[in-house]
N, C-alpha and C. Protein backbone atom coordinates (compact mmCIF):
# COMPACT_ATOMS: atom_id res chain seq x y z
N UNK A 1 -1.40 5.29 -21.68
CA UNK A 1 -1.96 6.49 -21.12
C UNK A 1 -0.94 7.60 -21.23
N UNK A 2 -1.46 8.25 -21.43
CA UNK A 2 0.10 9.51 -22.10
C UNK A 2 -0.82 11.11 -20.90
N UNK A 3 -2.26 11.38 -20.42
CA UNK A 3 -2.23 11.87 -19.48
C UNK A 3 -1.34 12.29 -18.74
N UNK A 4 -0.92 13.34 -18.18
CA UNK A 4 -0.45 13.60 -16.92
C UNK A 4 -1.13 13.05 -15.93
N UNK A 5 -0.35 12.14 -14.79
CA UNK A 5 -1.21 11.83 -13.75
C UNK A 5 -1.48 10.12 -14.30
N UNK A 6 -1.30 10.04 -15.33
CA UNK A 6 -2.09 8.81 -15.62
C UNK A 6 -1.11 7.35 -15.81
N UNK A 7 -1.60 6.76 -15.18
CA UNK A 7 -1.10 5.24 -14.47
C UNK A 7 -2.12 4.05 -14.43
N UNK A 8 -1.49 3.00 -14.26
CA UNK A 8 -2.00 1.82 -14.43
C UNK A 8 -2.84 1.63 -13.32
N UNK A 9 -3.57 1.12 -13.07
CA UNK A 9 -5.28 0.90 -12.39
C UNK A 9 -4.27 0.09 -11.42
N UNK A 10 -3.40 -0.99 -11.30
CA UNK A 10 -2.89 -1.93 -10.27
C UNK A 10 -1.72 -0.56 -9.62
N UNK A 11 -1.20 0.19 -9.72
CA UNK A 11 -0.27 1.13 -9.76
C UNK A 11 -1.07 2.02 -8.72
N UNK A 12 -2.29 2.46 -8.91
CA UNK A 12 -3.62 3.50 -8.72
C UNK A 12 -3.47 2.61 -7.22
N UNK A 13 -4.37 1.44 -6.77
CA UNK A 13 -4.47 0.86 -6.14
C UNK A 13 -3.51 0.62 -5.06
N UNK A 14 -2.67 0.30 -5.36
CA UNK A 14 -1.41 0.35 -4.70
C UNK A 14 -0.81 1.45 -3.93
N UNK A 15 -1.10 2.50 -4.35
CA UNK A 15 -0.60 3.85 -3.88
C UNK A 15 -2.02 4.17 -2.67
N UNK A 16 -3.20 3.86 -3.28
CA UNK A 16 -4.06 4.39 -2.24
C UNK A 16 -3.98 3.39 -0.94
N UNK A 17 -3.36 2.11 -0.82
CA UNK A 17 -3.24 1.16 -0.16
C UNK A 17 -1.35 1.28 0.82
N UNK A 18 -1.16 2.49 0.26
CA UNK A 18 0.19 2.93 1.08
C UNK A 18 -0.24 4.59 1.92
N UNK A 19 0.35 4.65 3.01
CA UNK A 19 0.04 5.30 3.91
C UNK A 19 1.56 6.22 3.62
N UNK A 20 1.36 7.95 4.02
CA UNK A 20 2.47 9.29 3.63
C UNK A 20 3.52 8.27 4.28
N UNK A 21 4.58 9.11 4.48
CA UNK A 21 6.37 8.94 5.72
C UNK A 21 6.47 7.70 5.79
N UNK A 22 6.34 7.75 7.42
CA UNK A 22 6.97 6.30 7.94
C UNK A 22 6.23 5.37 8.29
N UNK A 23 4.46 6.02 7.95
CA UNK A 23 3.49 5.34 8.27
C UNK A 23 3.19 3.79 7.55
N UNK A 24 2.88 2.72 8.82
CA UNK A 24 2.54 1.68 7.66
C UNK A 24 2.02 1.75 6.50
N UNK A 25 2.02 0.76 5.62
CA UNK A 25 0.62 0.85 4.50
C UNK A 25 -0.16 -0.23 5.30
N UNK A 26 -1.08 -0.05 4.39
CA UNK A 26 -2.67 -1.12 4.81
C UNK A 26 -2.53 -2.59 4.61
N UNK A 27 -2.48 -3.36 5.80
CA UNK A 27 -2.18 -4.69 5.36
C UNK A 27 -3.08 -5.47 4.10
N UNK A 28 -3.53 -4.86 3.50
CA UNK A 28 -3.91 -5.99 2.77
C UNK A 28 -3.03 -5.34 1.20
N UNK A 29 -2.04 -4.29 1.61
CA UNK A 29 -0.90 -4.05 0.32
C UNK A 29 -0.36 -5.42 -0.32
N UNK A 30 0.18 -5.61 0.39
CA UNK A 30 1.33 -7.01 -0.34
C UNK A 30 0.36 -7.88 -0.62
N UNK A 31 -1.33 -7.99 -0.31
CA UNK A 31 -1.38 -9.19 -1.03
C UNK A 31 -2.35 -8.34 -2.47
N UNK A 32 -2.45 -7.45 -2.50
CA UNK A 32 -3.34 -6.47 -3.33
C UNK A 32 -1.67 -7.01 -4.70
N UNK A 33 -0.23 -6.75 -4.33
CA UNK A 33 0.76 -6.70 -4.95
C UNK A 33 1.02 -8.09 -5.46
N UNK A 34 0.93 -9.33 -4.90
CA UNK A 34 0.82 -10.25 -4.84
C UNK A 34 -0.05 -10.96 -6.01
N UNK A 35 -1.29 -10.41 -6.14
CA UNK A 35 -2.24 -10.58 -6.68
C UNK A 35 -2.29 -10.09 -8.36
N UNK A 36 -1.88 -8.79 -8.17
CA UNK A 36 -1.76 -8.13 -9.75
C UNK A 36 -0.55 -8.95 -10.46
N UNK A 37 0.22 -9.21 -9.65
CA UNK A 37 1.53 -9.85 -9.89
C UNK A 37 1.16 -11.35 -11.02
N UNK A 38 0.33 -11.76 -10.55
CA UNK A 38 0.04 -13.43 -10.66
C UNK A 38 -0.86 -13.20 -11.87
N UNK A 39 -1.66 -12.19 -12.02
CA UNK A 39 -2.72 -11.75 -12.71
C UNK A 39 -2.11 -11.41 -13.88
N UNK A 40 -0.73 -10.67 -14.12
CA UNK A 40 -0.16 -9.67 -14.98
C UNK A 40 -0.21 -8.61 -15.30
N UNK A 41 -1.42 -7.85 -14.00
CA UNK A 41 -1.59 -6.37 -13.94
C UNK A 41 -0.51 -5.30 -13.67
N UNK A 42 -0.16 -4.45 -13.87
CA UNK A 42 0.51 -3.59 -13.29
C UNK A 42 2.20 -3.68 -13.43
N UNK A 43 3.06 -2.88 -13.26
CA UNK A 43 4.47 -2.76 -13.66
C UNK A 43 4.99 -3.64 -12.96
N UNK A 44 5.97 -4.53 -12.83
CA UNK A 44 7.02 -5.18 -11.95
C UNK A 44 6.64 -4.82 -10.19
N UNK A 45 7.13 -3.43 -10.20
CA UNK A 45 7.09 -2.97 -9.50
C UNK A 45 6.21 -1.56 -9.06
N UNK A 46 5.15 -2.00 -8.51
CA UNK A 46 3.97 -1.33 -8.62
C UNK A 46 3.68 0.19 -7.27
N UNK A 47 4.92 -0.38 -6.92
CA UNK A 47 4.88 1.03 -4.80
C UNK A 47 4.96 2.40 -6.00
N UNK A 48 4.20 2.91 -5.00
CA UNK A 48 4.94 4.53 -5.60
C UNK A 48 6.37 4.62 -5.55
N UNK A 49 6.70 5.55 -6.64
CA UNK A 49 7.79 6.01 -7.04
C UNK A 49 8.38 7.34 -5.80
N UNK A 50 7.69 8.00 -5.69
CA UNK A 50 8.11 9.20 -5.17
C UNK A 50 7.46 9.06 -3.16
N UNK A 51 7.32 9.96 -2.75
CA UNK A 51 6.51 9.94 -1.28
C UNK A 51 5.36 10.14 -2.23
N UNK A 52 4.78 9.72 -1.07
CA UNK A 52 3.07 10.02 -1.50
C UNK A 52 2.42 11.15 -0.99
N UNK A 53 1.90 12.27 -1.58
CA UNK A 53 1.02 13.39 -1.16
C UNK A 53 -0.10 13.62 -1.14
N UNK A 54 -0.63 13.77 -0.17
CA UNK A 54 -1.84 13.64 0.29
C UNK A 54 -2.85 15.33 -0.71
N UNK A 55 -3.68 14.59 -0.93
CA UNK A 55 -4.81 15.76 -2.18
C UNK A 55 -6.03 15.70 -1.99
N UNK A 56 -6.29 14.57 -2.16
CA UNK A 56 -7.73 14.85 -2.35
C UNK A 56 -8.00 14.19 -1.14
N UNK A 57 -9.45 14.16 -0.41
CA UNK A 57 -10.33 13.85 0.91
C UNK A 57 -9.95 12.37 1.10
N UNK A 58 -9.95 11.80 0.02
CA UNK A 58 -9.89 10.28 0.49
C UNK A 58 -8.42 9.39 0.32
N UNK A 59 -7.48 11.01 -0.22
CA UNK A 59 -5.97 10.41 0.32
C UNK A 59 -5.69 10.53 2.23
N UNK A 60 -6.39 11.86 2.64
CA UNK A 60 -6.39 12.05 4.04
C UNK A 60 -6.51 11.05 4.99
N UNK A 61 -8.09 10.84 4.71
CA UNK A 61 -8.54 9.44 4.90
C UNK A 61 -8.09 8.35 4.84
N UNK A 62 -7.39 7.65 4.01
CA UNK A 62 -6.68 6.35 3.98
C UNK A 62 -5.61 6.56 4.59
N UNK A 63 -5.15 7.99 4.81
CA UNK A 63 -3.64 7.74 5.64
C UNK A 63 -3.58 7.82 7.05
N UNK A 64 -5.08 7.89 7.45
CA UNK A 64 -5.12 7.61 9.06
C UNK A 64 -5.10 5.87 9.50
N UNK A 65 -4.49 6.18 10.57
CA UNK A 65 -3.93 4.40 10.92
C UNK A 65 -5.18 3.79 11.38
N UNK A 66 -6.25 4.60 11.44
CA UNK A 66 -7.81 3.79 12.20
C UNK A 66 -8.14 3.47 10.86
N UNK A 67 -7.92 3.63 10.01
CA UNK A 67 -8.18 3.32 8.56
C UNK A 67 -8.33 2.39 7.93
N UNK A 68 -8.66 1.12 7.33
CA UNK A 68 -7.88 0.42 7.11
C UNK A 68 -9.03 -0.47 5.44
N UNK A 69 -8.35 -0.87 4.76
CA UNK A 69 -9.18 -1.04 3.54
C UNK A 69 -9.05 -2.78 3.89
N UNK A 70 -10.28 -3.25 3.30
CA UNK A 70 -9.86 -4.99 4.08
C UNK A 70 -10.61 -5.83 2.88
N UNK A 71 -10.80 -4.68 1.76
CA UNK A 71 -11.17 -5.57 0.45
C UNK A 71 -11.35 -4.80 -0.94
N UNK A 72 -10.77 -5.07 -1.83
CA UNK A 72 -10.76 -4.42 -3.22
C UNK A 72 -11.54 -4.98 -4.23
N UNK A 73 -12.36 -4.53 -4.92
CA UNK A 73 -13.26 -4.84 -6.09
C UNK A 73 -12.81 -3.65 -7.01
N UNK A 74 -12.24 -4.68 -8.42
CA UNK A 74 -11.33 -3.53 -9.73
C UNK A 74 -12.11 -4.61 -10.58
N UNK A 75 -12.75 -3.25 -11.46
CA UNK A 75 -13.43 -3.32 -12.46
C UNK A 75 -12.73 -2.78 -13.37
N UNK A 76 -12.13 -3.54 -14.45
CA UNK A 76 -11.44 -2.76 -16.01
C UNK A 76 -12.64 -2.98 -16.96
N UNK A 77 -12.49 -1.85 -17.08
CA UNK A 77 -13.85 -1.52 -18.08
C UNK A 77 -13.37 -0.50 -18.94
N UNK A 78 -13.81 -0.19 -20.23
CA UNK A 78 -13.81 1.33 -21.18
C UNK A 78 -15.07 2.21 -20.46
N UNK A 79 -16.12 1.43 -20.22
CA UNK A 79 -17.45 1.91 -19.93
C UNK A 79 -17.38 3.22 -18.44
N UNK A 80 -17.98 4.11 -17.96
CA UNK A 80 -17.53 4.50 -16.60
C UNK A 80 -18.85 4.13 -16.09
N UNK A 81 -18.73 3.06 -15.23
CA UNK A 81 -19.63 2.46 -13.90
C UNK A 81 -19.60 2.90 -12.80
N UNK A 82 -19.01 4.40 -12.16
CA UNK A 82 -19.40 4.61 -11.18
C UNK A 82 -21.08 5.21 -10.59
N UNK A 83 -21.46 5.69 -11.85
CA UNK A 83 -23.11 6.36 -11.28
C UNK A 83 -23.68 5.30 -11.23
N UNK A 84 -24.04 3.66 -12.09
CA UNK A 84 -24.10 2.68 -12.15
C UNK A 84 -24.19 1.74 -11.08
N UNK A 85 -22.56 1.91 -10.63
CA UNK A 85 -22.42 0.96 -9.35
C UNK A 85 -23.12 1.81 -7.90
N UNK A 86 -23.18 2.80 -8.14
CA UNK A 86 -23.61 3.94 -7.06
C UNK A 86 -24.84 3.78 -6.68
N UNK A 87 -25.98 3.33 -7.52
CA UNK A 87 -27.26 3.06 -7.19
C UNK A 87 -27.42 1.92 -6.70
C-alpha cells in the first residue's frame, strides 16, 4: 500500500481497539494481537506507532471507557462488501 494513511487491515484494527493518553485499550486488544500474530497478519508489532488522534465519529466513540468492542469480524477481500454486508 504506498497510500498515505495506508496500513495493514491487522494494524487498522489494532489502533481502533486502543484508546488516546493514558486511557486503557479495549480488552479484547491483546487477544485481537495474539490472534493476527498466530495467523501471520500484520507487522511484528502491530500498536500504533505514534499517540493516537482522534478524527473521525467512531475514533471518539471507541475512546470512551463505556465503550467497549467484545468481537471482531475481518473480511480480506479485493471486493468492497460494505453496502453488501449492510443489508
Amino acid at each position: 500500500m504506498s497510500e498515505k494513511g495506508a496500513t495493514s487491515l491487522a494494524r487498522r484494527l489494532v489502533r481502533h481497539a486502543t484508546r488516546s493518553g493514558d486511557k486503557p485499550p479495549h480488552a479484547i486488544r491483546e487477544k485481537m494481537v495474539n490472534q493476527f500474530h498466530d495467523c501471520g497478519l500484520g507487522p511484528p508489532d502491530p500498536f500504533p506507532k505514534n499517540e493516537k488522534k482522534l478524527f473521525w465519529n467512531v475514533d471518539f466513540l471507541l475512546d470512551l471507557q463505556l465503550t467497549e468492542i467484545v468481537n471482531v469480524i475481518a473480511i480480506r477481500s479485493p471486493e468492497r462488501l460494505e453496502y453488501t454486508l449492510a443489508e
